[in-house]
N, C-alpha and C. Protein backbone atom coordinates (compact mmCIF):
# COMPACT_ATOMS: atom_id res chain seq x y z
N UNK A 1 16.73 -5.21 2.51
CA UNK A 1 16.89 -3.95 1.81
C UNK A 1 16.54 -2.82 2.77
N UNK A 2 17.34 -1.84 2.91
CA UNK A 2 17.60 -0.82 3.83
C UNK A 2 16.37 0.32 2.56
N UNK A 3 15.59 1.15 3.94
CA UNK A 3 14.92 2.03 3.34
C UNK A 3 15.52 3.37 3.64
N UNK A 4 15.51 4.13 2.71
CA UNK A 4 16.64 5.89 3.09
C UNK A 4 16.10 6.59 3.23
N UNK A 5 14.47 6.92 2.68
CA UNK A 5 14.01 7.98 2.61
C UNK A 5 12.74 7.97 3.36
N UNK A 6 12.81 8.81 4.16
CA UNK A 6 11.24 8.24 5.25
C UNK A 6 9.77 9.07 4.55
N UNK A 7 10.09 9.59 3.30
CA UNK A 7 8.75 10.09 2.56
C UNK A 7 8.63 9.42 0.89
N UNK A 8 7.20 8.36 1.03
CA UNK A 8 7.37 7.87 0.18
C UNK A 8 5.52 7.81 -0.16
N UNK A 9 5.49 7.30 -1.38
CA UNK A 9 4.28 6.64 -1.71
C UNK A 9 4.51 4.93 -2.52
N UNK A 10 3.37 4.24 -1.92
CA UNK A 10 3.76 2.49 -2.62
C UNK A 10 2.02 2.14 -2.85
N UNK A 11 1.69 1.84 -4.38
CA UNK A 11 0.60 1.13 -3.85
C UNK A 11 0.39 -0.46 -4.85
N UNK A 12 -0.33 -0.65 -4.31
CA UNK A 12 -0.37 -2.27 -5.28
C UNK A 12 -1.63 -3.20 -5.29
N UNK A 13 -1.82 -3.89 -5.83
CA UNK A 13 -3.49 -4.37 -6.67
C UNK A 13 -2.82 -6.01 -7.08
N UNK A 14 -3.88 -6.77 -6.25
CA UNK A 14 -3.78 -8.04 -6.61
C UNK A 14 -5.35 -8.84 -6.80
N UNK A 15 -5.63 -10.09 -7.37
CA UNK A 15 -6.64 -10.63 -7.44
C UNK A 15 -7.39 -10.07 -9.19
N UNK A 16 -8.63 -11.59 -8.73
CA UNK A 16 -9.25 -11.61 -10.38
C UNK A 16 -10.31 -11.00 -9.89
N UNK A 17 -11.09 -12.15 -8.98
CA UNK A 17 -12.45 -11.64 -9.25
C UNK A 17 -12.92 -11.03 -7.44
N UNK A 18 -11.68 -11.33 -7.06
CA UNK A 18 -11.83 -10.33 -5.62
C UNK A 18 -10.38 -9.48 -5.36
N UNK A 19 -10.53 -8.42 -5.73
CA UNK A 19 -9.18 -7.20 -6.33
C UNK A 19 -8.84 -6.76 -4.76
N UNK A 20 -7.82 -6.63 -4.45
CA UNK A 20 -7.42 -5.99 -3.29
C UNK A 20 -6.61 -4.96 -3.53
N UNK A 21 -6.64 -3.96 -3.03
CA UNK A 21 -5.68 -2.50 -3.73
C UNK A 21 -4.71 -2.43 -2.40
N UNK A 22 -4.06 -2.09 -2.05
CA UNK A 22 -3.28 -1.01 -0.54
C UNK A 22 -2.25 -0.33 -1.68
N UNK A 23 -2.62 0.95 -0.77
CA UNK A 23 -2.24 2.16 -0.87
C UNK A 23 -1.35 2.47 0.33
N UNK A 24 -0.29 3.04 0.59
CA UNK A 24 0.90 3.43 1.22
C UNK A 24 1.55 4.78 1.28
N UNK A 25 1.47 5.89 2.06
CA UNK A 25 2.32 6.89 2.17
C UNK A 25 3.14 6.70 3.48
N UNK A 26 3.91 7.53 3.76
CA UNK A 26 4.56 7.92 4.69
C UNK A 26 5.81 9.53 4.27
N UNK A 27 5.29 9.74 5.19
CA UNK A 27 6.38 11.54 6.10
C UNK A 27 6.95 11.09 7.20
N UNK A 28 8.21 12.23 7.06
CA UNK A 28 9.26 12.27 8.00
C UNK A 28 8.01 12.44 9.84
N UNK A 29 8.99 11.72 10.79
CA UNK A 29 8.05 11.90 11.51
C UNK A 29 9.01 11.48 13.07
N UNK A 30 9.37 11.89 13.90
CA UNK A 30 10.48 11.46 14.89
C UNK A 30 10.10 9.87 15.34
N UNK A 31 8.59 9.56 15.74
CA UNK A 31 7.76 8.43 16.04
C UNK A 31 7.20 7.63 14.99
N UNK A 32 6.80 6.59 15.55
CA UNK A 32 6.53 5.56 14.73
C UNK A 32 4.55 6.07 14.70
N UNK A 33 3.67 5.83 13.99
CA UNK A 33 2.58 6.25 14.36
C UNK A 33 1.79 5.62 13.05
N UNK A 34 0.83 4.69 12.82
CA UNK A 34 0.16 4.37 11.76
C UNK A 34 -1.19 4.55 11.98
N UNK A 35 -2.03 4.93 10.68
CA UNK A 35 -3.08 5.32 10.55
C UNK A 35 -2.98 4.14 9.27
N UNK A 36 -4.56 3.08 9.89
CA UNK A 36 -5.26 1.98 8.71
C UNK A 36 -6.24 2.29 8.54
N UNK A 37 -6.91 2.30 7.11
CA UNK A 37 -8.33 2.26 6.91
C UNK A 37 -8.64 1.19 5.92
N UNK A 38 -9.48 0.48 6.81
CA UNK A 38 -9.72 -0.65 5.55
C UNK A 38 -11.20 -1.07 5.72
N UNK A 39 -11.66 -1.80 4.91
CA UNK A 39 -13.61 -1.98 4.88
C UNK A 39 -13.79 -2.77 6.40
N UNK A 40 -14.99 -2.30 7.06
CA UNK A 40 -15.39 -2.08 7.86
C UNK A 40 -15.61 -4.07 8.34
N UNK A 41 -15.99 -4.76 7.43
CA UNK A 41 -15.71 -6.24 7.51
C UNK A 41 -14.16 -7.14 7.62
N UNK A 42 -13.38 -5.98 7.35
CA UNK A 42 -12.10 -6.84 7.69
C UNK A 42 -11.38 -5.97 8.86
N UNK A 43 -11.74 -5.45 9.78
CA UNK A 43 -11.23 -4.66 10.98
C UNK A 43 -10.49 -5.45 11.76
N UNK A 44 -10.62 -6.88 11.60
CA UNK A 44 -9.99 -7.51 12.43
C UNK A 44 -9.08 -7.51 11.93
N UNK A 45 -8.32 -7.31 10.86
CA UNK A 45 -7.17 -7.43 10.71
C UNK A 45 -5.98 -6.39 10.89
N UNK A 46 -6.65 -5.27 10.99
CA UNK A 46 -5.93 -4.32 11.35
C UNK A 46 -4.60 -4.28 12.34
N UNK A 47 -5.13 -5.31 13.57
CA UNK A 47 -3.77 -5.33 14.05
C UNK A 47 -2.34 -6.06 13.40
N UNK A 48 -2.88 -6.97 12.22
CA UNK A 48 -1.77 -7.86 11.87
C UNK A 48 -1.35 -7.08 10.51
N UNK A 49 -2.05 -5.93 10.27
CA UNK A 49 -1.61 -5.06 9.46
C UNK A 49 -0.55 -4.39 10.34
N UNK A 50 -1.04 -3.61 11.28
CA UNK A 50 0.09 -2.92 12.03
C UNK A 50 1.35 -3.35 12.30
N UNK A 51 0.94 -4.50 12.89
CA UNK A 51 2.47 -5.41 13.06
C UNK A 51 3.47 -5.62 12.41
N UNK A 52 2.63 -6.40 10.75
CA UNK A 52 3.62 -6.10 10.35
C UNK A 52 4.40 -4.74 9.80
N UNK A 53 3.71 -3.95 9.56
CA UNK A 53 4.22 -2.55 8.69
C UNK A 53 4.94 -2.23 10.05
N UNK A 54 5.11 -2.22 11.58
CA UNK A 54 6.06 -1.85 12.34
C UNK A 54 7.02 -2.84 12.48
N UNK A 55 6.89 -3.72 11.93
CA UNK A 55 8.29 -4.97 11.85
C UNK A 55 9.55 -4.24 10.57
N UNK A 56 8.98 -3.74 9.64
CA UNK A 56 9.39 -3.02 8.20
C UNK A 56 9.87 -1.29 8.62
N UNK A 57 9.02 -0.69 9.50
CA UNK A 57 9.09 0.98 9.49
C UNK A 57 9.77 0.91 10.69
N UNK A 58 10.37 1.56 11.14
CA UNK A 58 11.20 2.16 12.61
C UNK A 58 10.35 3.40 13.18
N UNK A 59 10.39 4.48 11.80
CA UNK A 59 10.09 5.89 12.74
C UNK A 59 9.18 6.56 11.41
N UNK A 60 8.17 7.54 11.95
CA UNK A 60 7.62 8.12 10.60
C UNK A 60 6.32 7.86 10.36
N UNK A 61 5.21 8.92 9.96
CA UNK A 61 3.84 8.52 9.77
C UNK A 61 3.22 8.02 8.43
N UNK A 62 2.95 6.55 9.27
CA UNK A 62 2.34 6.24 7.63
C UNK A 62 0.81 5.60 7.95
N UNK A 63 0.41 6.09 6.48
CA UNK A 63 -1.01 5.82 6.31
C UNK A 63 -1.10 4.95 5.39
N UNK A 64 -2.18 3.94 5.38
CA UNK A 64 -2.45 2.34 5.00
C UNK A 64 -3.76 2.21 4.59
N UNK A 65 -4.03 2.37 3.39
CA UNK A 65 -5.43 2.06 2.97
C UNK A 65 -5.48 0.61 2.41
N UNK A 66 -6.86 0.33 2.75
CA UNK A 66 -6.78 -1.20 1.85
C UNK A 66 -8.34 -1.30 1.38
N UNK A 67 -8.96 -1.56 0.04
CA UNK A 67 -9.94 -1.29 -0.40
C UNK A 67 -9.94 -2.85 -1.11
N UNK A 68 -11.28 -3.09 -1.54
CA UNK A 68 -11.68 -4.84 -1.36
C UNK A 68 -12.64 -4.50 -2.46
N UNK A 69 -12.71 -5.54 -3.36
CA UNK A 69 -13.68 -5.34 -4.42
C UNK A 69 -14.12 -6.31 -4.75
N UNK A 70 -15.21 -7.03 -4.86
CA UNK A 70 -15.61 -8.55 -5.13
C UNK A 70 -16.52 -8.39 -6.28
N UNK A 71 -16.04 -9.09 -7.28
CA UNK A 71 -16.72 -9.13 -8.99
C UNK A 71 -16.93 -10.38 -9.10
N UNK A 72 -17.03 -11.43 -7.79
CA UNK A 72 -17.84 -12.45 -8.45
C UNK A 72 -19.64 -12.69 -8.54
N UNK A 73 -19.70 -13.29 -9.31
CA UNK A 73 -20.99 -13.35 -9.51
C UNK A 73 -22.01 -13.85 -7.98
N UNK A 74 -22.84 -13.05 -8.11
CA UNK A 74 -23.92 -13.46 -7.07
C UNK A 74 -25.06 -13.47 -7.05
N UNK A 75 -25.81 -14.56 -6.31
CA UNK A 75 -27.28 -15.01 -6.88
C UNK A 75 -28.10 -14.02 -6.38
N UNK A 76 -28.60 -13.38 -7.02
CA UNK A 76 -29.66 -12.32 -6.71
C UNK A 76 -31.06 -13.15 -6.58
N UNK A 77 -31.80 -12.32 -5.62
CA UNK A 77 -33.32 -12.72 -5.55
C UNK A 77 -34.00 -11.74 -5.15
N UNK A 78 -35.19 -11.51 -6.06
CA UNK A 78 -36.23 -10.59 -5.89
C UNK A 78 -37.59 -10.90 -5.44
N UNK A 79 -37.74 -10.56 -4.07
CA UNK A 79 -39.32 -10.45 -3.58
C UNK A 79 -40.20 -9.60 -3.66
N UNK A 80 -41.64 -10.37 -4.22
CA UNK A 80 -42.83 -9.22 -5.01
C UNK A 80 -43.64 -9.34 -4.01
């Protein structure tokens, strides 16, 4: 599927009890140029974020958020 319009917004939310959100813009832009922000524990992935979103985009600035939420239960312990 061919993309037409190089200004867009996309975002999307998956998972139960560990939710992952990404968020997506992009503007007209002559170059290809991405800006990721994602939690500071998954940085490594950033490059295989890039990759792929420049396998998909040609030209145009887009910005890539990815936010991480973990609602499973965890054993707490309190020292007195």
């Amino acid at each position: 599927m061919a993309v037409f319009s190089m200004t867009g917004y996309g975002y999307g939310q998956a998972g139960d009890q560990v939710v992952v959100t990404v968020e997506m813009r992009s503007v007209n832009q002559r170059y290809s140029d991405f800006s990721i922000r994602l939690p500071r524990e998954y940085s490594f992935l950033e490059e295989t974020i890039r990759r792929v979103a420049a396998s998909k985009v040609r030209r145009g600035r887009v910005e890539i958020s990815v936010t991480i939420e973990d609602f499973r239960e965890k054993a707490r312990t309190v020292k007195i």
